[in-house]
Protein backbone atom coordinates (compact mmCIF):
# COMPACT_ATOMS: atom_id res chain seq x y z
CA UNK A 1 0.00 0.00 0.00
CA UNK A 2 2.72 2.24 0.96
CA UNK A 3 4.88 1.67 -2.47
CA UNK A 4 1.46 2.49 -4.26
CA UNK A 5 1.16 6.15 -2.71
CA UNK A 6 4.88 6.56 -3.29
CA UNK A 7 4.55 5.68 -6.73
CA UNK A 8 1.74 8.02 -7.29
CA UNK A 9 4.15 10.86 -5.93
CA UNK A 10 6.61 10.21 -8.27
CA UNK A 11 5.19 10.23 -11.34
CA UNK A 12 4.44 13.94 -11.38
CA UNK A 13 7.89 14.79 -10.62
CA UNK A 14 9.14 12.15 -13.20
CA UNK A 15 7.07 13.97 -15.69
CA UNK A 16 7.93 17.29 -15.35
CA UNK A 17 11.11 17.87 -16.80
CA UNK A 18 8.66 16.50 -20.01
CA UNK A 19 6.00 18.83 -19.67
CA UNK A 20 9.31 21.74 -19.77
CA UNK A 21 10.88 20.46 -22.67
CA UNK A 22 7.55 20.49 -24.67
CA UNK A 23 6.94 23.90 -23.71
CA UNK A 24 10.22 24.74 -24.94
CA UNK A 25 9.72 23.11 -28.58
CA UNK A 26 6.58 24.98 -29.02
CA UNK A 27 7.79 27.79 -28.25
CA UNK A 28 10.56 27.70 -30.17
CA UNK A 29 8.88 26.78 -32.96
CA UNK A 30 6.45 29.37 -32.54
CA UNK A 31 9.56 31.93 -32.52
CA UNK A 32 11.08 30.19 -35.84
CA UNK A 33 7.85 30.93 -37.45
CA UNK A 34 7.48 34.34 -36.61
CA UNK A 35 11.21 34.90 -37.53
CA UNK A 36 10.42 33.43 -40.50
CA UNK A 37 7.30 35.51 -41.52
CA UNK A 38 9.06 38.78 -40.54
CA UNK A 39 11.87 38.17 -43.01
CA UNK A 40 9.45 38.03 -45.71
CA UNK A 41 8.05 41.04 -45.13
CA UNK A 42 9.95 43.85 -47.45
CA UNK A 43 11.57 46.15 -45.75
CA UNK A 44 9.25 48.71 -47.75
CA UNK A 45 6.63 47.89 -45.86
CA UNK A 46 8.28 48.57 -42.41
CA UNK A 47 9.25 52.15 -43.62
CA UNK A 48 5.58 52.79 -44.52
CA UNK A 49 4.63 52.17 -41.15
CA UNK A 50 7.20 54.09 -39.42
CA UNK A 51 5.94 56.88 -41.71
CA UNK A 52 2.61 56.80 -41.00
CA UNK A 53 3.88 56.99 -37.24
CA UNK A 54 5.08 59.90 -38.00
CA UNK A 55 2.46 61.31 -40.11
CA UNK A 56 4.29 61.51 -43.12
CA UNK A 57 2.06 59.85 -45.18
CA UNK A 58 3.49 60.59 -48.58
CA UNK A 59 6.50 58.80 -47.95
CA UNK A 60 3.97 55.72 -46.74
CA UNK A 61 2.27 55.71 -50.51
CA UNK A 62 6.06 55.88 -51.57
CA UNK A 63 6.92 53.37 -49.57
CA UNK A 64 3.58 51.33 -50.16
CA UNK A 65 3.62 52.19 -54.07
CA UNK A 66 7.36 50.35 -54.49
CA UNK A 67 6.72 47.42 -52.23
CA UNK A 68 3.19 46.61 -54.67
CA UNK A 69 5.87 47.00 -57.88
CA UNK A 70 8.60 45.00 -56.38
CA UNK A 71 6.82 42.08 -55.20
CA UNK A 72 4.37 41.94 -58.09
CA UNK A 73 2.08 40.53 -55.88
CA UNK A 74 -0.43 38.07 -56.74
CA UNK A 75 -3.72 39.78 -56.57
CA UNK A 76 -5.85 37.05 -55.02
CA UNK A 77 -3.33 37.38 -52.06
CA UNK A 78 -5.28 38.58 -48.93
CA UNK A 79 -1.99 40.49 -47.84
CA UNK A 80 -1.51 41.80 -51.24
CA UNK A 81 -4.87 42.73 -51.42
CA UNK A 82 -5.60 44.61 -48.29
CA UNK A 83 -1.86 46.34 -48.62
CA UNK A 84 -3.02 47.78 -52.12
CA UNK A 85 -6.91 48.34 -49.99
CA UNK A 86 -4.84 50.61 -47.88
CA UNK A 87 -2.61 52.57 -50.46
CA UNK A 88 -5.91 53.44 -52.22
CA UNK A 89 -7.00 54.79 -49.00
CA UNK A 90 -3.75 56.93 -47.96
CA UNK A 91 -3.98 58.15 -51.61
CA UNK A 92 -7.59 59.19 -50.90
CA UNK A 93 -6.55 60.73 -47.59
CA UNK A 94 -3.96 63.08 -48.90
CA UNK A 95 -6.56 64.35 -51.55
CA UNK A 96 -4.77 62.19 -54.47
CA UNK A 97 -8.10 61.24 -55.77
CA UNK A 98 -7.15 60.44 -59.41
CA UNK A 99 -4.92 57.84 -58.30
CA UNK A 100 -7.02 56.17 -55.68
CA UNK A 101 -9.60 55.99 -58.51
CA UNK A 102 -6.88 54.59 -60.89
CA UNK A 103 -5.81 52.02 -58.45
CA UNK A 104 -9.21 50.83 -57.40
CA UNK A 105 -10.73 50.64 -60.90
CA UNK A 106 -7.32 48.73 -62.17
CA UNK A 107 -7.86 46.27 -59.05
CA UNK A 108 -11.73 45.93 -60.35
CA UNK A 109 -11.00 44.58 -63.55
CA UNK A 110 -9.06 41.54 -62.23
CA UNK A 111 -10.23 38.30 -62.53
CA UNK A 112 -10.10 37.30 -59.03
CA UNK A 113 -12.10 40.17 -58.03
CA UNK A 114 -15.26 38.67 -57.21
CA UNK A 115 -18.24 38.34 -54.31
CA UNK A 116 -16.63 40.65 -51.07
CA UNK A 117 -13.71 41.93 -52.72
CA UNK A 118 -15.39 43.26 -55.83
CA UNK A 119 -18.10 44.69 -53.59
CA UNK A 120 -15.65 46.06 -50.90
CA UNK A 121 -13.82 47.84 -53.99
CA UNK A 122 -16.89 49.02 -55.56
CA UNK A 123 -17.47 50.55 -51.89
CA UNK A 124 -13.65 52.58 -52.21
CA UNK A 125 -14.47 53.23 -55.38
CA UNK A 126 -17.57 55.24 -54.04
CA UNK A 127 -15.44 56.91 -51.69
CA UNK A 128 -12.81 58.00 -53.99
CA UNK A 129 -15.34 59.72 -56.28
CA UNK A 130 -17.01 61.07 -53.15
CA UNK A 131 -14.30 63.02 -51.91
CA UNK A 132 -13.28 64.26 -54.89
CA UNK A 133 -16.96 65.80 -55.16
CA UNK A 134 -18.21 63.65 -57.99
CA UNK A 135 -21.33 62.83 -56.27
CA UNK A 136 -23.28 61.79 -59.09
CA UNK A 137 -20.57 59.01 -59.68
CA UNK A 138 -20.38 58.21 -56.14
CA UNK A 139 -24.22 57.75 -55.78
CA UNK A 140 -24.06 55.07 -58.92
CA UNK A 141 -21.23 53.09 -57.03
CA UNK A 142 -23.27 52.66 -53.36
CA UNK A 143 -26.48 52.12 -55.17
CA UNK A 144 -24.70 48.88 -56.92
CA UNK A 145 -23.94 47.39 -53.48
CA UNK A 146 -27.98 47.93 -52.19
CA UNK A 147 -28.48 44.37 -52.57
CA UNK A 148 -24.73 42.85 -51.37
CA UNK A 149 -22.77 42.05 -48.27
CA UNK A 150 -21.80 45.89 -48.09
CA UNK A 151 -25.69 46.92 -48.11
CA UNK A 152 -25.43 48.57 -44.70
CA UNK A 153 -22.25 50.37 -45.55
CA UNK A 154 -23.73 51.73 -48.84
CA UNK A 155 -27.12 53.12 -46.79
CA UNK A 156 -25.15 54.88 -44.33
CA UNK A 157 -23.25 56.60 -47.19
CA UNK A 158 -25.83 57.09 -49.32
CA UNK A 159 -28.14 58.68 -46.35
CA UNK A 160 -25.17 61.39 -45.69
CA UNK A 161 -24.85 62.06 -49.59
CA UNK A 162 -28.89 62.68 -49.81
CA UNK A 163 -28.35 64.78 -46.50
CA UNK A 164 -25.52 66.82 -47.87
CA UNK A 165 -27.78 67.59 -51.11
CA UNK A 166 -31.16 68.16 -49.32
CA UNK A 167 -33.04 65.19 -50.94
CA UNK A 168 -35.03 64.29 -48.05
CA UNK A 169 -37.17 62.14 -49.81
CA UNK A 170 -34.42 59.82 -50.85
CA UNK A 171 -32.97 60.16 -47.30
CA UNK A 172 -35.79 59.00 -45.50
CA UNK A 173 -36.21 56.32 -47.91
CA UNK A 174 -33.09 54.68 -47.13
CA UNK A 175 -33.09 55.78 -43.00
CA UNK A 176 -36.69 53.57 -43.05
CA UNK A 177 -33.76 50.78 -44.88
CA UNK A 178 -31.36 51.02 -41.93
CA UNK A 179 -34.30 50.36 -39.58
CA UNK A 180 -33.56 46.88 -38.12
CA UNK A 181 -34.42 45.67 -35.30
CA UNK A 182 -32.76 47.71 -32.23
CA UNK A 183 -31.49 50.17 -34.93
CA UNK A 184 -33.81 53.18 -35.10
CA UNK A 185 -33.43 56.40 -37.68
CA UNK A 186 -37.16 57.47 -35.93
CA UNK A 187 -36.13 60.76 -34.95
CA UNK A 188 -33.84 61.54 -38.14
CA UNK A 189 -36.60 60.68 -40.08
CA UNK A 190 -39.07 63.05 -38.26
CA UNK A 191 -36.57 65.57 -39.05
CA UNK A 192 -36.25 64.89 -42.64
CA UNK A 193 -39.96 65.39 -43.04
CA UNK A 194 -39.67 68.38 -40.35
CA UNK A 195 -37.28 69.73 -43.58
CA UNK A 196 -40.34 68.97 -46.24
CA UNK A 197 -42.44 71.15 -43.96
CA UNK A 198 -40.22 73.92 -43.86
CA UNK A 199 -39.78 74.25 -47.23
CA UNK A 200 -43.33 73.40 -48.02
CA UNK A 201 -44.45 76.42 -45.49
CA UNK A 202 -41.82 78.64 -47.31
CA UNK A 203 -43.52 78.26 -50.98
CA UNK A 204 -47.34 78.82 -49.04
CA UNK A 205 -48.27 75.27 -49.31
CA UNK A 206 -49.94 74.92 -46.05
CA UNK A 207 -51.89 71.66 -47.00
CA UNK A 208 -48.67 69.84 -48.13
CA UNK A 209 -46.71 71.20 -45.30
CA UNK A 210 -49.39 69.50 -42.43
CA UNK A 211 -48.87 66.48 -44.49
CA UNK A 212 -45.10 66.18 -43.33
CA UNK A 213 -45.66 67.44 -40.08
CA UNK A 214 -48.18 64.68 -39.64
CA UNK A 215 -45.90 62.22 -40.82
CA UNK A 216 -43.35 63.49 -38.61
CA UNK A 217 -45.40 63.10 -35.61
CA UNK A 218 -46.50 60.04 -36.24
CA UNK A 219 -43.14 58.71 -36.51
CA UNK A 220 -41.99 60.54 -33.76
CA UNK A 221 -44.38 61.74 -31.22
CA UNK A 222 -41.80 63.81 -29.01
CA UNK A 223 -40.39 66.02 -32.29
CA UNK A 224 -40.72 69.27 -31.09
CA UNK A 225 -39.73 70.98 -34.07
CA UNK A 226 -42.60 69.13 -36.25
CA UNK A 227 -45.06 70.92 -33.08
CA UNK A 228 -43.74 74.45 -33.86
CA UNK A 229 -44.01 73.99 -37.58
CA UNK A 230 -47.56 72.66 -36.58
CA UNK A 231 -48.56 75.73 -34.68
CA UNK A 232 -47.16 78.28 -37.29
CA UNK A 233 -49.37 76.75 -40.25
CA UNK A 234 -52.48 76.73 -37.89
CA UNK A 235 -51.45 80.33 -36.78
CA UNK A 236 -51.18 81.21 -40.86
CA UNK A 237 -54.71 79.90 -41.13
CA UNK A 238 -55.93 82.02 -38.60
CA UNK A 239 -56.66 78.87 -36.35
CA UNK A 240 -54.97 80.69 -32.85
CA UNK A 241 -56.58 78.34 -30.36
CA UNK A 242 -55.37 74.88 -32.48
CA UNK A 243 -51.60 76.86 -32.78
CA UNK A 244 -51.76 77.44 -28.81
CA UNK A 245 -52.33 74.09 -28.54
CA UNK A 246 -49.63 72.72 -30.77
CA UNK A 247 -47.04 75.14 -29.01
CA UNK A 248 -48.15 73.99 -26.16
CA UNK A 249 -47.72 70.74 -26.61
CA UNK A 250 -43.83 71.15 -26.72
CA UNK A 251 -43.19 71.75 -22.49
CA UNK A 252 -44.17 67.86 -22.25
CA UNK A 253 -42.16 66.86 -25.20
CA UNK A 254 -38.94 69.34 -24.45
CA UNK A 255 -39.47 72.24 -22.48
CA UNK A 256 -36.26 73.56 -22.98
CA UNK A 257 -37.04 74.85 -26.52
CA UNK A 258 -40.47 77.01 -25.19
CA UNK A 259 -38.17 79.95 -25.58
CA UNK A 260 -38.49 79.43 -29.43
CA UNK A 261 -41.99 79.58 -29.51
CA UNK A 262 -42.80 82.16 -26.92
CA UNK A 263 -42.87 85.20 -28.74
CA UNK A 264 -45.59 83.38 -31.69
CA UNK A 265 -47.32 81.50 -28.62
CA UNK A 266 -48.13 84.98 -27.21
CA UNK A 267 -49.23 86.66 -30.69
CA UNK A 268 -51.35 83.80 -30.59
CA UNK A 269 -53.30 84.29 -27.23
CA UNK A 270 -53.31 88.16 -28.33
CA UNK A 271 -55.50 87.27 -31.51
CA UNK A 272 -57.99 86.19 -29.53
CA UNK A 273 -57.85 89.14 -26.84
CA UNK A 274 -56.34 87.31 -24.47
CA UNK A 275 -53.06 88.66 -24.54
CA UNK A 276 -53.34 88.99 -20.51
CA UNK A 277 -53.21 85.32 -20.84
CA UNK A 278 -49.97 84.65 -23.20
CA UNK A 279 -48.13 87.14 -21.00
CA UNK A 280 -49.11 85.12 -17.82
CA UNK A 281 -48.39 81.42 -19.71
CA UNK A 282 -44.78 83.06 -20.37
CA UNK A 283 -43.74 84.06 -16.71
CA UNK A 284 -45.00 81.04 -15.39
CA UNK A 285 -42.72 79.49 -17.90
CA UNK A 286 -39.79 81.61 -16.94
CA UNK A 287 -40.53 81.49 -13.20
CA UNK A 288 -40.84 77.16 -13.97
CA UNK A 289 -37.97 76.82 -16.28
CA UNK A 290 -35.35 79.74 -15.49
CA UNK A 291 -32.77 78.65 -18.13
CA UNK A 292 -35.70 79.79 -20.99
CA UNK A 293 -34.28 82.88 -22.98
CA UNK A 294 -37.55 84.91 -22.77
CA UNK A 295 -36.71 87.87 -20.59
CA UNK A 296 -36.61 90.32 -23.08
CA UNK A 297 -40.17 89.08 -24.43
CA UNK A 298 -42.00 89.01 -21.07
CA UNK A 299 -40.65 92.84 -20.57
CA UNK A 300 -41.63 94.03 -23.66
CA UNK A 301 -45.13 92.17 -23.76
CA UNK A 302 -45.58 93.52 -19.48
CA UNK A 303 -44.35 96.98 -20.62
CA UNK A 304 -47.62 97.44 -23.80
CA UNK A 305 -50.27 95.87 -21.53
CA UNK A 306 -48.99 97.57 -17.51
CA UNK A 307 -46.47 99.81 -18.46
CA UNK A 308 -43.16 100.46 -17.14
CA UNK A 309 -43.34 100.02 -13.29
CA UNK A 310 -45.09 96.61 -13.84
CA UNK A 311 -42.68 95.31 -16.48
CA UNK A 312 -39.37 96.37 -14.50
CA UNK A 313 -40.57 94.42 -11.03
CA UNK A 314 -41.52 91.76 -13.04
CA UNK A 315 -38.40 91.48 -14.99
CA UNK A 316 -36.15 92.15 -12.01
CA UNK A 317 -37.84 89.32 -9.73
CA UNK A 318 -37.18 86.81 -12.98
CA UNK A 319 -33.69 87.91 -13.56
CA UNK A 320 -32.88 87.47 -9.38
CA UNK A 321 -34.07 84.27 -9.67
CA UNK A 322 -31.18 83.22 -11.93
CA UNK A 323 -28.43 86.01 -12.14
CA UNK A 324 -26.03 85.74 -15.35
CA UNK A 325 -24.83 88.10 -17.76
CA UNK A 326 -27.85 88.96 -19.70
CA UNK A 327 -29.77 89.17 -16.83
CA UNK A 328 -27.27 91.57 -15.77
CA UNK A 329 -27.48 93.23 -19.19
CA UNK A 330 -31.33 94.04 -18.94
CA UNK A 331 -31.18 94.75 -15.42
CA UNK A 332 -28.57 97.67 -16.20
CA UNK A 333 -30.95 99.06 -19.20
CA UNK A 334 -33.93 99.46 -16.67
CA UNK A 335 -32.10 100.69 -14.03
CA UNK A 336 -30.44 103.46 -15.64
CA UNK A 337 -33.24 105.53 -15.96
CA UNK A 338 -33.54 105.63 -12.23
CA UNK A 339 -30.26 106.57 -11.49
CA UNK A 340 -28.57 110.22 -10.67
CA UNK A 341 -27.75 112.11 -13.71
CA UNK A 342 -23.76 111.95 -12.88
CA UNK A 343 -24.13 107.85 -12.57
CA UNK A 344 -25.79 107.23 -15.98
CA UNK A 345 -22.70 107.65 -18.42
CA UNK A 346 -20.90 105.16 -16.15
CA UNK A 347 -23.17 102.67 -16.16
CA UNK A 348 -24.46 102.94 -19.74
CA UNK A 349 -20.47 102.19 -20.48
CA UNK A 350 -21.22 99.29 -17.91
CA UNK A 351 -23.86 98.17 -19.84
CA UNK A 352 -21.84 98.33 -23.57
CA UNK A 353 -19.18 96.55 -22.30
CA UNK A 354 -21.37 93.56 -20.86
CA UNK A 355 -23.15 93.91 -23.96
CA UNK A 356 -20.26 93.77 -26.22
CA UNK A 357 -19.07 90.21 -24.10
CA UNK A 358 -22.31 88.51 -24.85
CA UNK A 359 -21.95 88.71 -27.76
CA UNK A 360 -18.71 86.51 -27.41
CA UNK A 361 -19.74 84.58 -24.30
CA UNK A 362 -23.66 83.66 -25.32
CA UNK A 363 -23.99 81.35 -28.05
CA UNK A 364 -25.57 77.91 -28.98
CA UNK A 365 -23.85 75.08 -28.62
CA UNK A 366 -23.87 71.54 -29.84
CA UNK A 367 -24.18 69.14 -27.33
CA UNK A 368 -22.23 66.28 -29.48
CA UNK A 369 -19.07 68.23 -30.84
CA UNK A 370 -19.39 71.07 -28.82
CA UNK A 371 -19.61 73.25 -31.89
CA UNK A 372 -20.57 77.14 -30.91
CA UNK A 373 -22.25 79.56 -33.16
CA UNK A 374 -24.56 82.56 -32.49
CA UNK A 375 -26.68 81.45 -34.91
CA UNK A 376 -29.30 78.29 -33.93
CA UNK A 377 -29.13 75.33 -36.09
CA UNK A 378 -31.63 72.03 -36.09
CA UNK A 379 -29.08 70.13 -37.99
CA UNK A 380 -25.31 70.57 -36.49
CA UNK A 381 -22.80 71.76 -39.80
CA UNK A 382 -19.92 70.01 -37.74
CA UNK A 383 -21.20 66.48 -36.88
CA UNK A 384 -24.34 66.32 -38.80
CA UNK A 385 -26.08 65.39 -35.36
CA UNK A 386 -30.12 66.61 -35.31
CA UNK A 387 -31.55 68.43 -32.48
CA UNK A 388 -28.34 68.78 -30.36
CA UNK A 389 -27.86 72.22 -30.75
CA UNK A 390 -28.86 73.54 -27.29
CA UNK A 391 -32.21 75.99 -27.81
CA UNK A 392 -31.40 78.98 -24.73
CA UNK A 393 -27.84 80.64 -25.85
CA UNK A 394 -25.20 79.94 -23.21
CA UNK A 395 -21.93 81.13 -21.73
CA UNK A 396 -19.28 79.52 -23.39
């Protein structure tokens, strides 16, 4: 019994030394082949990528360009192929367009070009002509890969493309394409029919307009935008109690852009003598939300119906409630008229300079690239985000 459990010990031990030397062959095997493989790479290739390291990228397509001639690769190679893939693309990137077209169309008449490849190169071919602003071209390459493996590639393309030239149509054709299962293009699609609106509205077509803005609402019930389009065409038809109701409708959806409706939301109440109303609607706005930009519009609107001593406690108990610069701004402009004669040039040069900063400091802003401009956009010209833009100016 006793020789048995030493036995048992033993082996272990005995096999160890085994299990080591195995270890070492594989390994060193391992190391032979990766030795190996390295020495077959041309040295061409190793200067590419030191270059591109560096950021010198037109001594990588140098670099790139003479390894391709030297080796004279075989183009149904995977390396050879994806190494010619990315010279096409640093030619691209540096703005070389001709040749990135010239190597990509060469590559697509090869025999061995077929199923992935050929679609993955009619895909760079799209690209080339794209950034070389032949859209037309472009268009006709991702519209060949609709039914392929690069489908989803092409749509998100083509949907920028039809962005970029205000075809919403077409766009929201091929956003309802990219609608799979947890992917949604909802809200940009309420936005592309938000645009069909617009420019419907802008041409008087009033009847095609609540067409889109229907649409838009029905795809997306929380579009704000579609709501303030909504209440301008029942305003232009004289309909003021359906427009109150559609700008209305925004402070459950987003009550963060009531400050873009408030001065039209008022004029609405007003056309049906109820301006008392509107005014009351917009403090209790500004009192509930302080961030709203509507300051200005609740002292002008107190100001015509109570005149000045109403409007300047009114505006001064809003503006205390949330102190910033353009609070400080209108505060100075109602004060000054209060103020001894010797004080007023002071503080009117108080007031210019504040008023000269804000114009600096208070701006929109998107939320996604942080993009700032002082004028409001719906559709971000630096990441193409919608709706990020934020709707109060702040200080930035």
């Amino acid at each position: 019994m006793n020789n048995t459990l030493t036995l048992w010990w033993l082996i272990p031990v005995i096999l160890l030394p085994l299990f080591f030397a195995m270890g070492w062959f594989v390994a060193r095997v391992d190391m032979r082949t990766v030795l190996k493989q390295a020495k077959s790479i041309p040295d061409g290739f190793y200067r590419a990528l030191d270059a591109l390291i560096d950021r010198k990228t037109n001594i990588a397509t140098q670099s790139l360009n003479e390894v391709i001639e030297q080796q004279r690769f075989n183009k149904n190679d995977t390396g050879a192929y994806e190494l010619i893939l990315s010279l096409g693309k640093l030619y691209r990137q540096r703005g070389e367009n001709d040749k990135a077209v010239a190597l990509h169309q060469q590559l697509l008449t090869s025999p061995d070009m077929i199923g992935e490849r050929y679609h993955r190169l009619q895909f760079e071919l799209g690209q080339d002509f794209q950034n070389a602003g032949l859209v037309d071209r472009a268009e006709f390459q991702f519209e060949q890969l609709v039914d392929t493996d690069m489908a989803k590639e092409a749509y998100e393309v083509l949907l920028h493309i039809y962005q970029q030239d205000r075809d919403w149509l077409k766009a929201i054709k091929i956003a309802e394409q990219l609608t799979k299962g947890n992917i949604s293009y909802q809200f940009e699609i309420a936005q592309f029919y938000c645009e069909l609106a617009q420019n419907a509205v802008f041409h008087s077509d009033l009847e095609e307009a609540l067409r889109y803005v229907q649409a838009a609402l029905k795809t997306n019930r929380k579009c704000t935008r579609a709501n303030m389009i909504l209440g301008d065409i029942e305003y232009e038809q004289k309909h003021f109690q359906a427009a109150i109701d559609a700008y209305s409708a925004i402070e459950q959806q987003n009550h963060e852009y009531l400050g873009m409706i408030a001065e039209r939301l008022y004029q609405s109440y007003e056309a049906q003598n109820q301006a008392q109303e509107g005014l009351n609607i917009l403090i209790g706005y500004a009192k509930t939300f302080p961030q709203l930009d509507i300051h200005h519009i609740i002292y002008e609107k107190s100001l015509g119906l109570y005149g000045e001593q109403y409007a300047r406690e009114q505006i001064i108990e809003l503006i205390r409630m949330r102190p910033d610069l353009q609070g400080v701004y209108h505060l100075l402009g109602i004060k000054i008229t209060e103020l001894n004669p010797t004080w007023k040039a002071d503080v009117d040069m108080m007031r210019h300079t504040v008023g000269r900063y804000l114009q600096k400091a208070m701006m929109y802003r998107c939320r996604h690239c942080h993009f700032k401009s002082q004028v409001f956009f719906w559709h971000c010209p630096a990441c193409n985000k919608w709706e990020t833009f934020t709707p109060n100016r702040i200080e930035v």
